[in-house]
Protein backbone atom coordinates (compact mmCIF):
# COMPACT_ATOMS: atom_id res chain seq x y z
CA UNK A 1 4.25 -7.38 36.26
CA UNK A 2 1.32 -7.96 34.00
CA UNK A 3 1.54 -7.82 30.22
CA UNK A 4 -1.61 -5.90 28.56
CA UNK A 5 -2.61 -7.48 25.67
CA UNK A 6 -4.58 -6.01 22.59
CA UNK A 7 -6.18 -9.46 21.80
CA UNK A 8 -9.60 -10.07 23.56
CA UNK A 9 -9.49 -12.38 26.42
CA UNK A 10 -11.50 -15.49 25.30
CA UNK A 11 -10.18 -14.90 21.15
CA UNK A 12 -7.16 -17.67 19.49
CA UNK A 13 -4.16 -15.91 18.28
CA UNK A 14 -3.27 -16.56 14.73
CA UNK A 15 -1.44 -19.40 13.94
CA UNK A 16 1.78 -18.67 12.31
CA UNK A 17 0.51 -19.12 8.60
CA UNK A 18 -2.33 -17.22 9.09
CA UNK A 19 -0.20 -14.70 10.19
CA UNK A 20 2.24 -14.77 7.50
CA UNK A 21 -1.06 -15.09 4.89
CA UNK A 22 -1.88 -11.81 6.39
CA UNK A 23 1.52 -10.06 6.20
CA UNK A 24 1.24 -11.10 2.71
CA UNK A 25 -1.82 -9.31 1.37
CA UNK A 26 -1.25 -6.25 3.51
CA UNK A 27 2.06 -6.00 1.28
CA UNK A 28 -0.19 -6.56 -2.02
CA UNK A 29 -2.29 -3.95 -0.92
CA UNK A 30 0.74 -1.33 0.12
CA UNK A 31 2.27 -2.28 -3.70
CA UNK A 32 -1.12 -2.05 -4.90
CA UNK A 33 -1.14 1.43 -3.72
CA UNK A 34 1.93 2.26 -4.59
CA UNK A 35 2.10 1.22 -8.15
CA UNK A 36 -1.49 3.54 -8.64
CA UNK A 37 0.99 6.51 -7.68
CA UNK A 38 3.60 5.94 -9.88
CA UNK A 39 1.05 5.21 -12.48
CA UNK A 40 -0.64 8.55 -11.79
CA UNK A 41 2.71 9.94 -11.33
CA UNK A 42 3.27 8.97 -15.04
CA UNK A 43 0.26 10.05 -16.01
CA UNK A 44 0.89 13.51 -14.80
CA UNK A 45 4.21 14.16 -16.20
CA UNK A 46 2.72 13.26 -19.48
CA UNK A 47 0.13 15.39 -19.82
CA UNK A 48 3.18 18.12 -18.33
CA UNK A 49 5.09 17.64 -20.85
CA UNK A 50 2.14 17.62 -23.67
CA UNK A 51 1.62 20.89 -22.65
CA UNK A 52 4.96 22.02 -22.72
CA UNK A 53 5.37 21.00 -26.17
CA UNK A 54 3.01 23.10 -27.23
CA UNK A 55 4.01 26.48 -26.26
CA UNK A 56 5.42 28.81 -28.81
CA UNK A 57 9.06 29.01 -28.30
């Protein structure tokens, strides 16, 4: 049985710290984007609750 392979046929793998430098900045990049969420998150509820203290009671 053959294996199908998504790497071309004449192309090196990775070597293992290549791979784990690329792990790495994928995971900066996901907690790059998820930091700018909870940042605009923030941001968000602030401005919710600036408006909210300014309604006559």
């Amino acid at each position: 049985m053959t294996e199908l392979s998504s790497v071309a046929p004449n192309a090196d793998p990775l070597s293992h710290d290549a791979m784990l430098a690329l792990r790495r900045v994928v995971m900066v990049a996901w907690l790059a984007i998820a930091l700018g969420f909870a940042m605009e998150a923030l941001t968000l509820a602030g401005r919710l609750a600036a408006v909210l203290t300014r309604l006559p009671p």
